[in-house]
Protein backbone atom coordinates (compact mmCIF):
# COMPACT_ATOMS: atom_id res chain seq x y z
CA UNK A 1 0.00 0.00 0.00
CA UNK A 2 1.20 3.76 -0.65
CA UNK A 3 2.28 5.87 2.10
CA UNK A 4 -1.07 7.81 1.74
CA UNK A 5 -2.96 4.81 2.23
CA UNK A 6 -1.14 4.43 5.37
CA UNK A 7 -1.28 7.57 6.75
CA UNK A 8 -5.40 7.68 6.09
CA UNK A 9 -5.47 4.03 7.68
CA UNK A 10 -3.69 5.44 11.13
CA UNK A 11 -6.00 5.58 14.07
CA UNK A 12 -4.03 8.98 15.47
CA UNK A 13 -4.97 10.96 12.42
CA UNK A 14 -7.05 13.73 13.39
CA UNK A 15 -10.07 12.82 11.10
CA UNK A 16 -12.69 12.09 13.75
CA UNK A 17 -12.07 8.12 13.38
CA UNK A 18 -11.52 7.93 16.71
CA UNK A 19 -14.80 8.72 17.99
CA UNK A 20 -16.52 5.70 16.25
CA UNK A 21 -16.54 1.88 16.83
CA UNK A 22 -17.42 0.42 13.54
CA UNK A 23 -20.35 -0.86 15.46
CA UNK A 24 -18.56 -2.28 18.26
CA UNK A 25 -19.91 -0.27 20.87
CA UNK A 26 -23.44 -0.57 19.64
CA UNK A 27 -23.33 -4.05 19.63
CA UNK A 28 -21.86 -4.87 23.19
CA UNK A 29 -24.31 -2.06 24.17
CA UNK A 30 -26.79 -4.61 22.50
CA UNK A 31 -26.10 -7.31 24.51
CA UNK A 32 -23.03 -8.96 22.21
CA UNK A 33 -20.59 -11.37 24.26
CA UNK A 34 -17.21 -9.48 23.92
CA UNK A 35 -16.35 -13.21 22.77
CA UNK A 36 -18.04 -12.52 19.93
CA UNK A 37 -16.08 -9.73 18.72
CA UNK A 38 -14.05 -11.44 16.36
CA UNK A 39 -17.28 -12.83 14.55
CA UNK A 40 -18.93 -9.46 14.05
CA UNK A 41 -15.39 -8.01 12.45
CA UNK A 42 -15.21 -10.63 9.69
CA UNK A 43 -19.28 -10.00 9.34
CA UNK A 44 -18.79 -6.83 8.69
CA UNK A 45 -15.88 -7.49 6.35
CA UNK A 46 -18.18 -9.40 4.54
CA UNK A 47 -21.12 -6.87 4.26
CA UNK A 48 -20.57 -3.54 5.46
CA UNK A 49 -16.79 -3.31 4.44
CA UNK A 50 -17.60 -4.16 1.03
CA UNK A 51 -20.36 -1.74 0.82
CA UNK A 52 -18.31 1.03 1.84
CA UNK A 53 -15.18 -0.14 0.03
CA UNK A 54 -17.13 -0.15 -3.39
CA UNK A 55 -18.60 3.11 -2.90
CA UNK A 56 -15.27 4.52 -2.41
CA UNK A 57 -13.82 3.33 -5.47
CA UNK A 58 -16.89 3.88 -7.69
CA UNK A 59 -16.64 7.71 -6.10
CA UNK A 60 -13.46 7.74 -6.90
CA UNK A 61 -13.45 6.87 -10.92
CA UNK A 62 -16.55 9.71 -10.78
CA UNK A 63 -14.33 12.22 -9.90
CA UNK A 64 -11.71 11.39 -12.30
CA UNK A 65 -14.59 10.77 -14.84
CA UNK A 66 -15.82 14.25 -14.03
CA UNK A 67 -19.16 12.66 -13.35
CA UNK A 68 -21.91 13.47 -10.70
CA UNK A 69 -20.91 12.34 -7.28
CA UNK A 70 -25.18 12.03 -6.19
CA UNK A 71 -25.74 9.05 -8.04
CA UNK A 72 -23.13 7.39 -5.84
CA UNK A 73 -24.00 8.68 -2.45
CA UNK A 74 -27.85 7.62 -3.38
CA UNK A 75 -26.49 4.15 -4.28
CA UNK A 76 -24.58 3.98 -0.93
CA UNK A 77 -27.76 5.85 1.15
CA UNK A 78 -29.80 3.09 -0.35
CA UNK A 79 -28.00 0.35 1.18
CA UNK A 80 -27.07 2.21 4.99
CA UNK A 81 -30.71 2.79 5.55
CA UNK A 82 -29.99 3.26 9.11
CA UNK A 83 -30.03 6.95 9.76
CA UNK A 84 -28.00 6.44 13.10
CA UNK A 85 -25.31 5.18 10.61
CA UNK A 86 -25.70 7.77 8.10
CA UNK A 87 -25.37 10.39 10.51
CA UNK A 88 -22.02 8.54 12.14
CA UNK A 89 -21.13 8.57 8.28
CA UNK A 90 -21.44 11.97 7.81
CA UNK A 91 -19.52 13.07 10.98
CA UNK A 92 -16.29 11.07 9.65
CA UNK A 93 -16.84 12.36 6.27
CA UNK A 94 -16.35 15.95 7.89
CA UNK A 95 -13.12 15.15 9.32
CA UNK A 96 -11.66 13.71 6.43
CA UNK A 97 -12.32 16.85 4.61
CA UNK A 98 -10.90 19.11 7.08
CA UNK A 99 -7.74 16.83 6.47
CA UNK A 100 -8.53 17.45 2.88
CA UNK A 101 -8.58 20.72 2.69
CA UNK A 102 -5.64 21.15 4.82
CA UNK A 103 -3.43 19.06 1.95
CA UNK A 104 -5.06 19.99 -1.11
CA UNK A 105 -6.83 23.42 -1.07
CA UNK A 106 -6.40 24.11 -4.74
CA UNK A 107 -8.73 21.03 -5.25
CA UNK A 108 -12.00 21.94 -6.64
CA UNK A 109 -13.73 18.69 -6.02
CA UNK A 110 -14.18 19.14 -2.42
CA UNK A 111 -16.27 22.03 -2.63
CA UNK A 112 -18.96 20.38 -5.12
CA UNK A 113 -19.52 17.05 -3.26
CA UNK A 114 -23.13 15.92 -2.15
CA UNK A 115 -24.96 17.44 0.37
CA UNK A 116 -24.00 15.95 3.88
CA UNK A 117 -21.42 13.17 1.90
CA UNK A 118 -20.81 9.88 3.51
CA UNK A 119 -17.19 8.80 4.79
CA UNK A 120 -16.96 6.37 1.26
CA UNK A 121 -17.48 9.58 -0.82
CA UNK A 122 -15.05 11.68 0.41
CA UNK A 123 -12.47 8.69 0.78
CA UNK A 124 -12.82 8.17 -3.30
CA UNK A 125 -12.67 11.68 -3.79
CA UNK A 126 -9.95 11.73 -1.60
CA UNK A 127 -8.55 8.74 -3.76
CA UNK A 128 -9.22 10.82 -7.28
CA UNK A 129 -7.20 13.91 -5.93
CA UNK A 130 -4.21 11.98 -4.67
CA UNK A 131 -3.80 9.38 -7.49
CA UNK A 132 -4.50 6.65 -5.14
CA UNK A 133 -4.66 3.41 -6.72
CA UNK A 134 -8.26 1.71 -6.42
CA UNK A 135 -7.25 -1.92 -4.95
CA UNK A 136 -5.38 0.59 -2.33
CA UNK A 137 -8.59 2.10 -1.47
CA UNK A 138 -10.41 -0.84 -1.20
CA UNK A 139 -7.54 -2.34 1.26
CA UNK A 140 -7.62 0.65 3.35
CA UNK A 141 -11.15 0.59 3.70
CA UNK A 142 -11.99 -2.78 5.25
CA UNK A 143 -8.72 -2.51 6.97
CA UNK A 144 -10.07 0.73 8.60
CA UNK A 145 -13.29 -1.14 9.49
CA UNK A 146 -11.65 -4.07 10.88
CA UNK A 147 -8.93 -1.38 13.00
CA UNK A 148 -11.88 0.89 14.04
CA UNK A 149 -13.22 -1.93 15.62
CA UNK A 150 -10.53 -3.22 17.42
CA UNK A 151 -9.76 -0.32 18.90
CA UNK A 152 -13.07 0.61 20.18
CA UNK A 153 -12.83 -3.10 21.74
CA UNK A 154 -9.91 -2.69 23.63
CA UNK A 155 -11.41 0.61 25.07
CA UNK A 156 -14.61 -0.85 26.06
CA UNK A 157 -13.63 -4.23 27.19
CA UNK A 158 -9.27 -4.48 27.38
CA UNK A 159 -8.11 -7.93 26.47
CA UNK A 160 -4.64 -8.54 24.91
CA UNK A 161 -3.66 -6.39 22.20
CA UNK A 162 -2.08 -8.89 19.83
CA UNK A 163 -4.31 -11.09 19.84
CA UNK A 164 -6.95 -8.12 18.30
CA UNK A 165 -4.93 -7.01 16.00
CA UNK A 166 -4.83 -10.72 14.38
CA UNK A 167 -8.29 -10.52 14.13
CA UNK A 168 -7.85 -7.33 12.04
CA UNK A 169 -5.73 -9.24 9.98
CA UNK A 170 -7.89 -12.12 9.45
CA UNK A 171 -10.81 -9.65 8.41
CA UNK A 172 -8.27 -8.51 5.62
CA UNK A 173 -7.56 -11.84 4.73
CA UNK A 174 -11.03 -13.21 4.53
CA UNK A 175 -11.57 -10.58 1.96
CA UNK A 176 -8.71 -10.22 0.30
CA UNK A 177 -10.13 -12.24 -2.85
CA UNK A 178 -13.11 -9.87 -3.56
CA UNK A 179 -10.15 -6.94 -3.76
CA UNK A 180 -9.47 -7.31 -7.66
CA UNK A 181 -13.07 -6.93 -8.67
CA UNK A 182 -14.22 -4.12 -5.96
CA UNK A 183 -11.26 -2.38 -7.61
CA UNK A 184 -12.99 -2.27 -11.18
CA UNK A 185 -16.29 -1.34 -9.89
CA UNK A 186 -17.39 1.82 -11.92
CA UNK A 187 -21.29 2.04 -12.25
CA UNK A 188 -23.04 2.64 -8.32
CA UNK A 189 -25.57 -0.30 -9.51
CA UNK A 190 -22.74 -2.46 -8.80
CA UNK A 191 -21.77 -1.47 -5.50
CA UNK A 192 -22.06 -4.59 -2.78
CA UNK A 193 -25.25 -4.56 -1.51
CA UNK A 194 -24.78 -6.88 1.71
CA UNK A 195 -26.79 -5.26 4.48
CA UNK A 196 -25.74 -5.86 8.50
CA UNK A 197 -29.53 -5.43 9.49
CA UNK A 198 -28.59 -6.21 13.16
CA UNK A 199 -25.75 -3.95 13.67
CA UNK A 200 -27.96 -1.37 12.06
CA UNK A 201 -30.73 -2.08 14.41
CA UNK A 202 -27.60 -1.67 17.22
CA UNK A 203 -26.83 1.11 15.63
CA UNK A 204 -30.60 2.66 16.23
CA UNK A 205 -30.44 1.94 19.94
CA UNK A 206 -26.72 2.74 20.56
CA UNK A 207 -27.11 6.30 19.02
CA UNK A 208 -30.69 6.87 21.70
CA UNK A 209 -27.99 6.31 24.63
CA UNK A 210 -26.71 9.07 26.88
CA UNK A 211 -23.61 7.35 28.07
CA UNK A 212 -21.49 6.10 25.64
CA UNK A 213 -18.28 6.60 24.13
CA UNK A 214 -18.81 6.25 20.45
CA UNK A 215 -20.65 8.17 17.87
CA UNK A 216 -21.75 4.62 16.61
């Protein structure tokens, strides 16, 4: 992966990843078995990852198509219908254009994104602006998810650090083989449409809670 990739993957940059849990919060909140944790990471590699990692890339060959960047934030609204998730969505999405703006301020693609974009928007556009390869993208993505996750897990219930992070690394793995053709994804029709109805439902309860540490 390129050094950008890394940097954007890095849990201490400022972006406002650090206030969200990938779900992990909402689900222990829920009533999840912290022994379960490693289960709901590789679920949402398998569903929510992909959703988000598609949308990213197909935002990404927009912007370097010069095309409309709504038809892809509809395609991604229409499978997050959560609007606890959306909103969580639309936090991080804020961050990473503060970041944005901050590195590239003679970019003109920042200032005519959607209304309220999601985090997978801005990551593509993100993506377009820096010449970031796609299968990067899609990498950093799900490994974001997976490293989100783990984080918020050692917060909320500490357990031994290694053995997390191998659990981020087998959420990569498990995945790994849908990286080629997430990377050639160009119409938002063909974005992943695997839904995580119960982490959404989480999601609904977790963001009704006054205590908590997470946005979601």
């Amino acid at each position: 992966m390129s050094a950008l990739a890394m940097l954007l993957a890095d849990a201490r940059l400022p972006s406002g990843g650090h206030a969200y849990s990938a779900g992990m919060e909402p689900a222990l909140a829920g009533g999840m078995p912290p022994v379960e944790a490693r289960a709901l990471m590789l679920a949402r590699a398998r569903t929510t990852s992909l959703v988000e990692a598609g949308t990213a890339v197909v935002a990404r060959n927009a912007v370097l198509a010069q095309a409309p960047l709504m038809p892809v934030q509809s395609a991604w609204a229409a499978r997050t219908p959560a609007p606890a998730v959306r909103t969580a969505s639309s936090a991080q999405a804020r961050g990473y254009l503060r970041l944005a703006d901050r590195l590239w301020p003679a970019a003109t693609v920042f200032a005519n994104l959607p209304e309220r974009p999601c985090r997978a928007v801005v990551l593509g556009a993100i993506a377009a602006v820096a010449d970031l390869p796609a299968a990067d993208l899609v990498r950093l993505t799900i490994y974001d998810d997976a490293a989100t996750a783990a984080s918020a897990l050692l917060k909320l219930e500490p357990g031994d650090p290694v053995e997390v992070t191998a659990w981020i690394l087998d959420a990569c793995a498990d995945v790994e083989p849908r990286v080629a053709a997430l990377a050639a994804l160009t119409d938002p029709a063909d974005i992943p449409a695997a839904g995580a109805p119960h982490s959404e439902l989480w999601a609904s309860a977790h963001a009704r809670l006054t205590k908590r540490l997470f946005r979601a």
